[in-house]
C-alpha atoms as a PDB file:
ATOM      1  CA  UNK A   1      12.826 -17.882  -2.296  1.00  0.00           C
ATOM      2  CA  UNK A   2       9.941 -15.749  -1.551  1.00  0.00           C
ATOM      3  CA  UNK A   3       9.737 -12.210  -1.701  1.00  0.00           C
ATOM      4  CA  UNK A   4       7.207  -9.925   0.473  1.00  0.00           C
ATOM      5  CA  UNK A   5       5.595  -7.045  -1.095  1.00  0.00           C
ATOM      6  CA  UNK A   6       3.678  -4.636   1.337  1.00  0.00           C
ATOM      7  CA  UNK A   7       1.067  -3.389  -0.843  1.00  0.00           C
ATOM      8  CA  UNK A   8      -1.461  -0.835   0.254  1.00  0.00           C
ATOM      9  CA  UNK A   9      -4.219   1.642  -1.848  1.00  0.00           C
ATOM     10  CA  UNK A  10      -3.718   5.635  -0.338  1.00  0.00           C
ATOM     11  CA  UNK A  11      -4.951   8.973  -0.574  1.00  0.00           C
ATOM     12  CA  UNK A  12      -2.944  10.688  -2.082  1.00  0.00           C
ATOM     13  CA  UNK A  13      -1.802  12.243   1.603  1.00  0.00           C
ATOM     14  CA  UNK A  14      -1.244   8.634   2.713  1.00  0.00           C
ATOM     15  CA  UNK A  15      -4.079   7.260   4.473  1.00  0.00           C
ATOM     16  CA  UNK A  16      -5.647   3.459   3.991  1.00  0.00           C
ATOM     17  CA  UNK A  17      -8.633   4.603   5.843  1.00  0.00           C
ATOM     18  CA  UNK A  18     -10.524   8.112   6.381  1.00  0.00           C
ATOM     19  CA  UNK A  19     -10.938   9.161   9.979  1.00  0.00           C
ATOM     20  CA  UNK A  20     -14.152   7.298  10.027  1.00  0.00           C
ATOM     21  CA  UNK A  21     -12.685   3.892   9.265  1.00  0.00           C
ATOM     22  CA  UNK A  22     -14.046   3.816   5.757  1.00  0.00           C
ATOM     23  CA  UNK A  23     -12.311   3.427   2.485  1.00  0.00           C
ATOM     24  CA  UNK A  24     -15.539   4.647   0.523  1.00  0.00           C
ATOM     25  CA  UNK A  25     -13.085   6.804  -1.272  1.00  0.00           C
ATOM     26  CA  UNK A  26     -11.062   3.513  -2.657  1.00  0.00           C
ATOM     27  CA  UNK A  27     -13.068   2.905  -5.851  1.00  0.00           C
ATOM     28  CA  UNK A  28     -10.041   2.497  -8.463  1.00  0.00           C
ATOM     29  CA  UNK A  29     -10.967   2.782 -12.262  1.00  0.00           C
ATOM     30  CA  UNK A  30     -10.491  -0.698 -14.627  1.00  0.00           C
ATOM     31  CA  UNK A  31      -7.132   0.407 -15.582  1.00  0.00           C
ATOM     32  CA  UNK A  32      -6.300   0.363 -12.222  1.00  0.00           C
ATOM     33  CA  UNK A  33      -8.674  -3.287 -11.423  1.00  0.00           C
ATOM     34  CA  UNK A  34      -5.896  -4.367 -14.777  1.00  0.00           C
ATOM     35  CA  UNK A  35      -2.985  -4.005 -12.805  1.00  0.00           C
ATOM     36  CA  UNK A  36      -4.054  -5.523  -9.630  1.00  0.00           C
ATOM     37  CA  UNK A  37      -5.222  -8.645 -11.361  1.00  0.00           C
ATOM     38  CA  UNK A  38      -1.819  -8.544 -13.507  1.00  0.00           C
ATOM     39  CA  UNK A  39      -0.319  -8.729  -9.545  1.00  0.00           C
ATOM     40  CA  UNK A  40      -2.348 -11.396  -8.409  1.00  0.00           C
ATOM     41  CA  UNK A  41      -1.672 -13.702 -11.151  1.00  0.00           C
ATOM     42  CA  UNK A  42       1.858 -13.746  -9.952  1.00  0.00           C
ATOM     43  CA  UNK A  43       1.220 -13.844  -5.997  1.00  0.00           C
ATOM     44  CA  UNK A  44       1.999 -17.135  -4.074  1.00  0.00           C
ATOM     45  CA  UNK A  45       0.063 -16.186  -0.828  1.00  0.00           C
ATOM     46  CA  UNK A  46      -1.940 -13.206   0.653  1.00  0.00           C
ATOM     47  CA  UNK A  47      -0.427 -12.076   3.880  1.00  0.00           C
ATOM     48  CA  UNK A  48      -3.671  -9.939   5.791  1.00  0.00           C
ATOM     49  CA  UNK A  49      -4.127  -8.395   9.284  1.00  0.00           C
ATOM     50  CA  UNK A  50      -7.377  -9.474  10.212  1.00  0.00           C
ATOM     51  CA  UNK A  51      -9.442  -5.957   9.358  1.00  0.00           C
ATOM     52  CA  UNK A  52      -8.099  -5.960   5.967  1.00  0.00           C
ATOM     53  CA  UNK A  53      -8.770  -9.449   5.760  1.00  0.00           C
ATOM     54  CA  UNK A  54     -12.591  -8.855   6.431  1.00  0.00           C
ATOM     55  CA  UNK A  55     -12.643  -6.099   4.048  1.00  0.00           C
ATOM     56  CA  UNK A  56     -11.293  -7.938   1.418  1.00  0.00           C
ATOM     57  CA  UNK A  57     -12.786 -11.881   2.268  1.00  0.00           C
ATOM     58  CA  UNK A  58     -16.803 -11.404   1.442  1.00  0.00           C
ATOM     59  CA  UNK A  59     -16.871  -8.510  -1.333  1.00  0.00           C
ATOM     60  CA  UNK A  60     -14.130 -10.721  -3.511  1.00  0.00           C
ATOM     61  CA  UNK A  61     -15.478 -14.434  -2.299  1.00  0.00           C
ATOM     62  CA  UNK A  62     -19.157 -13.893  -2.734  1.00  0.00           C
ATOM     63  CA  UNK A  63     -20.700 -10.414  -3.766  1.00  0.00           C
ATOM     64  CA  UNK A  64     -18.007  -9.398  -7.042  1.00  0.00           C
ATOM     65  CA  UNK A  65     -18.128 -13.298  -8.137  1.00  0.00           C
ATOM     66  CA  UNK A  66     -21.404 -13.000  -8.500  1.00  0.00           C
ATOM     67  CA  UNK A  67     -22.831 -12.816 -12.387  1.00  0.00           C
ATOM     68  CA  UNK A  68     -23.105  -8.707 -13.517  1.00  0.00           C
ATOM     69  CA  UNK A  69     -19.941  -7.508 -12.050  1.00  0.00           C
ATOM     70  CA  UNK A  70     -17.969  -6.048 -14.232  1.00  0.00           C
ATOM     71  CA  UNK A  71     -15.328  -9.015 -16.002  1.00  0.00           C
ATOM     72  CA  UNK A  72     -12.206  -7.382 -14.643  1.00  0.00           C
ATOM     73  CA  UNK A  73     -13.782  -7.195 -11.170  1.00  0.00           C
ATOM     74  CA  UNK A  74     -14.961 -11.130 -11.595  1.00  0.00           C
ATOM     75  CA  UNK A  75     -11.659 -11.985 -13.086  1.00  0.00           C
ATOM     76  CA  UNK A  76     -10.459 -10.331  -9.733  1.00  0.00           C
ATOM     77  CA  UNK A  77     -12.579 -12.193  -7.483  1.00  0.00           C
ATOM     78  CA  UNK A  78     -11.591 -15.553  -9.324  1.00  0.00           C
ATOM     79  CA  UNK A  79      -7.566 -14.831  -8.300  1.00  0.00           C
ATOM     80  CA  UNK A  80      -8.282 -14.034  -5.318  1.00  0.00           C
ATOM     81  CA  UNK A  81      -9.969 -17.209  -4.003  1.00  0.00           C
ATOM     82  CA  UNK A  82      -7.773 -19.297  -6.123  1.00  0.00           C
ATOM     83  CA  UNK A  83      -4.992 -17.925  -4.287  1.00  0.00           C
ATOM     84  CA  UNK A  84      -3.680 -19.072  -0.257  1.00  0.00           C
ATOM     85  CA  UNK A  85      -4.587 -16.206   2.337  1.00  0.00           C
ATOM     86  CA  UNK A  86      -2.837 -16.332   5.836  1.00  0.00           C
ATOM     87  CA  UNK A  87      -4.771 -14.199   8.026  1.00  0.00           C
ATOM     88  CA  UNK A  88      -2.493 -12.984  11.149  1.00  0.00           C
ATOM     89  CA  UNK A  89      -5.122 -13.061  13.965  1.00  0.00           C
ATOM     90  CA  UNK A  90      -5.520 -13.652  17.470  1.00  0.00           C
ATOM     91  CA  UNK A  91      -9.005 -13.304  17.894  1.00  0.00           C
ATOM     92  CA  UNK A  92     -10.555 -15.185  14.859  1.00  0.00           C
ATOM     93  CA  UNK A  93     -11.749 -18.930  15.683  1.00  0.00           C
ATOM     94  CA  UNK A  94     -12.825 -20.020  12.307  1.00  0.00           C
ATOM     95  CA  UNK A  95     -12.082 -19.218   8.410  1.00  0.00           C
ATOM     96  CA  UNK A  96     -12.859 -20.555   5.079  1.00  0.00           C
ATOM     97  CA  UNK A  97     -10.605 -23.332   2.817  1.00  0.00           C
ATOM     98  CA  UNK A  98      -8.007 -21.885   1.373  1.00  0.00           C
ATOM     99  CA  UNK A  99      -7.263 -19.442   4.414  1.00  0.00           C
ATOM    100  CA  UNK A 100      -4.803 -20.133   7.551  1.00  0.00           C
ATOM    101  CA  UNK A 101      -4.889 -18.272  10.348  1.00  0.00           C
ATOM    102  CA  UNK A 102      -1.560 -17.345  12.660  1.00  0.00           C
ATOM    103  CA  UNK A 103      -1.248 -16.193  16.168  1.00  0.00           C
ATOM    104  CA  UNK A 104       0.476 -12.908  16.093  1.00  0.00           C
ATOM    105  CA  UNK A 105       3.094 -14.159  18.462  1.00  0.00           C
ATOM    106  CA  UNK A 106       3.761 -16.605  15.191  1.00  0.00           C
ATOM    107  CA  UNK A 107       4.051 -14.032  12.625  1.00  0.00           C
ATOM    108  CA  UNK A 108       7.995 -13.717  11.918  1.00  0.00           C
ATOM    109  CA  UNK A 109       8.728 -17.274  11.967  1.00  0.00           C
ATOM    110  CA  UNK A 110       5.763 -17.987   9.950  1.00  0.00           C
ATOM    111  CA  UNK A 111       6.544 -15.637   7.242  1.00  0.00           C
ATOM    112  CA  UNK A 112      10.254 -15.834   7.502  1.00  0.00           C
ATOM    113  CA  UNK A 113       9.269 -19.882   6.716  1.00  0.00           C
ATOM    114  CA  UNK A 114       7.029 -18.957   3.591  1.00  0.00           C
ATOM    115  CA  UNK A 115       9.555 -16.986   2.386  1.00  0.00           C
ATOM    116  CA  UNK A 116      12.088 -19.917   2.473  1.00  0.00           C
ATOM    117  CA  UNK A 117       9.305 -22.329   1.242  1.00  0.00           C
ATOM    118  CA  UNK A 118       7.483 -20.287  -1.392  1.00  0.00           C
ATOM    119  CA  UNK A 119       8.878 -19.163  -4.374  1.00  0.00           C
ATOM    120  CA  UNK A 120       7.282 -16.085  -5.759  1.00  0.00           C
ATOM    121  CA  UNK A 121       5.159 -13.191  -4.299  1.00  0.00           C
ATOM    122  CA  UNK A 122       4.003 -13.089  -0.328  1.00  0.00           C
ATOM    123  CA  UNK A 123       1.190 -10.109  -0.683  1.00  0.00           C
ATOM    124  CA  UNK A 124       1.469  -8.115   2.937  1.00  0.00           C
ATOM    125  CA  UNK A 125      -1.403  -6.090   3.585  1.00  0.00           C
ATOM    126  CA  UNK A 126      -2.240  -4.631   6.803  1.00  0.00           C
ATOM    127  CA  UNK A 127      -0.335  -1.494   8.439  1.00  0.00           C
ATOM    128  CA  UNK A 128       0.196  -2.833  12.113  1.00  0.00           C
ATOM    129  CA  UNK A 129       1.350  -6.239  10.624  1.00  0.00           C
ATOM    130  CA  UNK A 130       3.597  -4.628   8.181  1.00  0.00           C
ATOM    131  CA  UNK A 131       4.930  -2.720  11.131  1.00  0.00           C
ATOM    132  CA  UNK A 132       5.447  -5.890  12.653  1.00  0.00           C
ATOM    133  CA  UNK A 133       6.922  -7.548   9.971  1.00  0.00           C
ATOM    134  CA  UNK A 134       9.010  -4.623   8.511  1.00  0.00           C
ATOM    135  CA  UNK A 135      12.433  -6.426   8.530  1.00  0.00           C
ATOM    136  CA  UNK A 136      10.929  -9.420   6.324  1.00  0.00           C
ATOM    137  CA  UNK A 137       9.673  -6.225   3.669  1.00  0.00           C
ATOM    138  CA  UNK A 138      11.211  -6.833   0.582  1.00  0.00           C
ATOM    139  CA  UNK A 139       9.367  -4.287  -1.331  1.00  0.00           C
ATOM    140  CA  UNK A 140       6.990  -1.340  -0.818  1.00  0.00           C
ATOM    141  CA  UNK A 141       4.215  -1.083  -3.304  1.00  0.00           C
ATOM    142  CA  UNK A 142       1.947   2.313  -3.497  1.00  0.00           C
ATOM    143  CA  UNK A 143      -1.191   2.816  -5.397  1.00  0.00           C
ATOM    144  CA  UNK A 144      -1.752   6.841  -4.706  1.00  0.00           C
ATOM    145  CA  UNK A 145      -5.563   7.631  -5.813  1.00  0.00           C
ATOM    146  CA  UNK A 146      -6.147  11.230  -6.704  1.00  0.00           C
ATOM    147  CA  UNK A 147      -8.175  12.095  -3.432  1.00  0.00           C
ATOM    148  CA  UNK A 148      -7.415  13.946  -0.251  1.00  0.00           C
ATOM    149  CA  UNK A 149      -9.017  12.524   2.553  1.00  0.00           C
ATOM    150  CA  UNK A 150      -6.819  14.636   5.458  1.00  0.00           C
ATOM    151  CA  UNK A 151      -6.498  12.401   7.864  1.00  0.00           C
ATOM    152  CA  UNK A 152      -6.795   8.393   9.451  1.00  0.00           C
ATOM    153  CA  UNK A 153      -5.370   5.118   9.345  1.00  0.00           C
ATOM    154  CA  UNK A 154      -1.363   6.049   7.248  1.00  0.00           C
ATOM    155  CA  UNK A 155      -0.387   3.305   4.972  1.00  0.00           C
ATOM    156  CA  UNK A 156       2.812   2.206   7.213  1.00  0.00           C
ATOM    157  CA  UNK A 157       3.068   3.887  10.766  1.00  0.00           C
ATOM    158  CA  UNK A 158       6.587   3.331  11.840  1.00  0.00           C
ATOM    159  CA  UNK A 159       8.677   5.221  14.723  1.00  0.00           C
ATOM    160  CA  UNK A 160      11.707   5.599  13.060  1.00  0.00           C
ATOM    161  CA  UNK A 161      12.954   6.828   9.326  1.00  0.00           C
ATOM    162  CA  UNK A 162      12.729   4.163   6.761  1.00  0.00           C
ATOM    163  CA  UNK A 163      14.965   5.284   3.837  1.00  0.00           C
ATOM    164  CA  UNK A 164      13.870   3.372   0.367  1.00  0.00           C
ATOM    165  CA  UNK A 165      14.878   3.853  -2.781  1.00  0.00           C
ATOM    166  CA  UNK A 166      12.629   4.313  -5.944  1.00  0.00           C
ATOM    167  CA  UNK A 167      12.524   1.761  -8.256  1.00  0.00           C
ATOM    168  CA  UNK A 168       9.537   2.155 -10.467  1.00  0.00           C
ATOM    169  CA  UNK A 169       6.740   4.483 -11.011  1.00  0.00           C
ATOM    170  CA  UNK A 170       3.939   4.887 -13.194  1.00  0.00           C
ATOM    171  CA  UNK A 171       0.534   6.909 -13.683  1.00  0.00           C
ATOM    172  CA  UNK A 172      -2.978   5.840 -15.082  1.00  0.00           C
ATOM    173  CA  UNK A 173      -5.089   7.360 -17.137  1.00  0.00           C
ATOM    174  CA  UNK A 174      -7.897   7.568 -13.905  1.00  0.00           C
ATOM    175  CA  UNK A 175      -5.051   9.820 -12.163  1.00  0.00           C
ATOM    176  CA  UNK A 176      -3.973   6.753  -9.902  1.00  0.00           C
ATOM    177  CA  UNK A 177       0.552   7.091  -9.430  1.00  0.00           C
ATOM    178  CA  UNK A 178       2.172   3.750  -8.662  1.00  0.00           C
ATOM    179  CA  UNK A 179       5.043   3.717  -6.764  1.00  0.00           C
ATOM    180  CA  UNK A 180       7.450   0.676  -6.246  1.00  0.00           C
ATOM    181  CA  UNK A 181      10.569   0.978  -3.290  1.00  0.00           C
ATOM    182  CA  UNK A 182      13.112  -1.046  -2.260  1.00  0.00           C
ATOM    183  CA  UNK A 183      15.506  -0.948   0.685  1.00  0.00           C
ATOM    184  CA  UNK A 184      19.081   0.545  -0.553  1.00  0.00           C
END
């Protein structure tokens, strides 16, 4: 059986995004690039919203495959588009092999299928599909970088309390605090 993670880079004050919509302050050192590619090698499926799937579709498909990246970023890029992406959408017509797209309106049965279907990792990113799929969460999966940005776009924005327990944490030598919850 498959098991969701919702995994999301922050400020350290909890924001995905600075007011402006940008994540210019998301450039994680290689110890950091390590881990994530560790991650990937074990995830199943990607799980995107549509913004983050745009963010994430043309720098990893085409610009950090390309030769002169650095090899963890290329090693990155190469897990990445080896690996299935669902992209929840209801306003994209077309995407690339290797991606699916599902209606919104589709989202809980769809997952709630993969994660009967798929053994290993579903990767959730995305904070209004995570809020829509927050009772299919299996795991919460925080990647703090040391910068305030003081405001924008909070890595899960849920009306009620949420109560998780901690299950794992760890620093990097760039400053960067991982931080792995689980429902109790």
């Amino acid at each position: 059986m498959g098991k969701v993670i919702y995994w999301m880079n922050t400020s350290i004050d909890g924001y995905i995004e600075n007011r402006d919509g940008g994540m210019d302050f998301m450039d994680p050192d290689e110890d950091f690039q390590q881990a994530a590619n560790e991650h990937v090698r074990r995830t199943a499926a990607f799980l995107f919203g549509r913004r983050l799937y745009e963010a994430m579709e043309k720098p990893w498909t085409q610009d950090l495959g390309k030769e002169g990246a650095p090899a963890v970023e290329r090693e990155f890029a190469q897990l990445y588009k080896e690996t299935p992406r669902y992209v929840f959408s209801d306003t994209l017509q077309t995407v690339p092999e290797q991606v699916t797209i599902v209606r919104r309106k589709d989202a809980v049965s769809v997952v709630t299928r993969l994660k009967q279907e798929i053994d290993g990792t579903l990767q959730l990113g995305g904070p209004e599909l995570a809020t829509s799929l927050l009772d299919l969460i299996d795991e919460f999966w925080v990647y703090a970088l040391p910068v305030i940005v003081g405001g924008g776009k909070p890595y899960l924005p849920v009306r009620e309390v949420l109560r998780l327990r901690l299950v794992e944490h760890r620093s990097f030598a760039s400053g960067i605090m991982f931080r792995r919850y689980v429902r109790p």
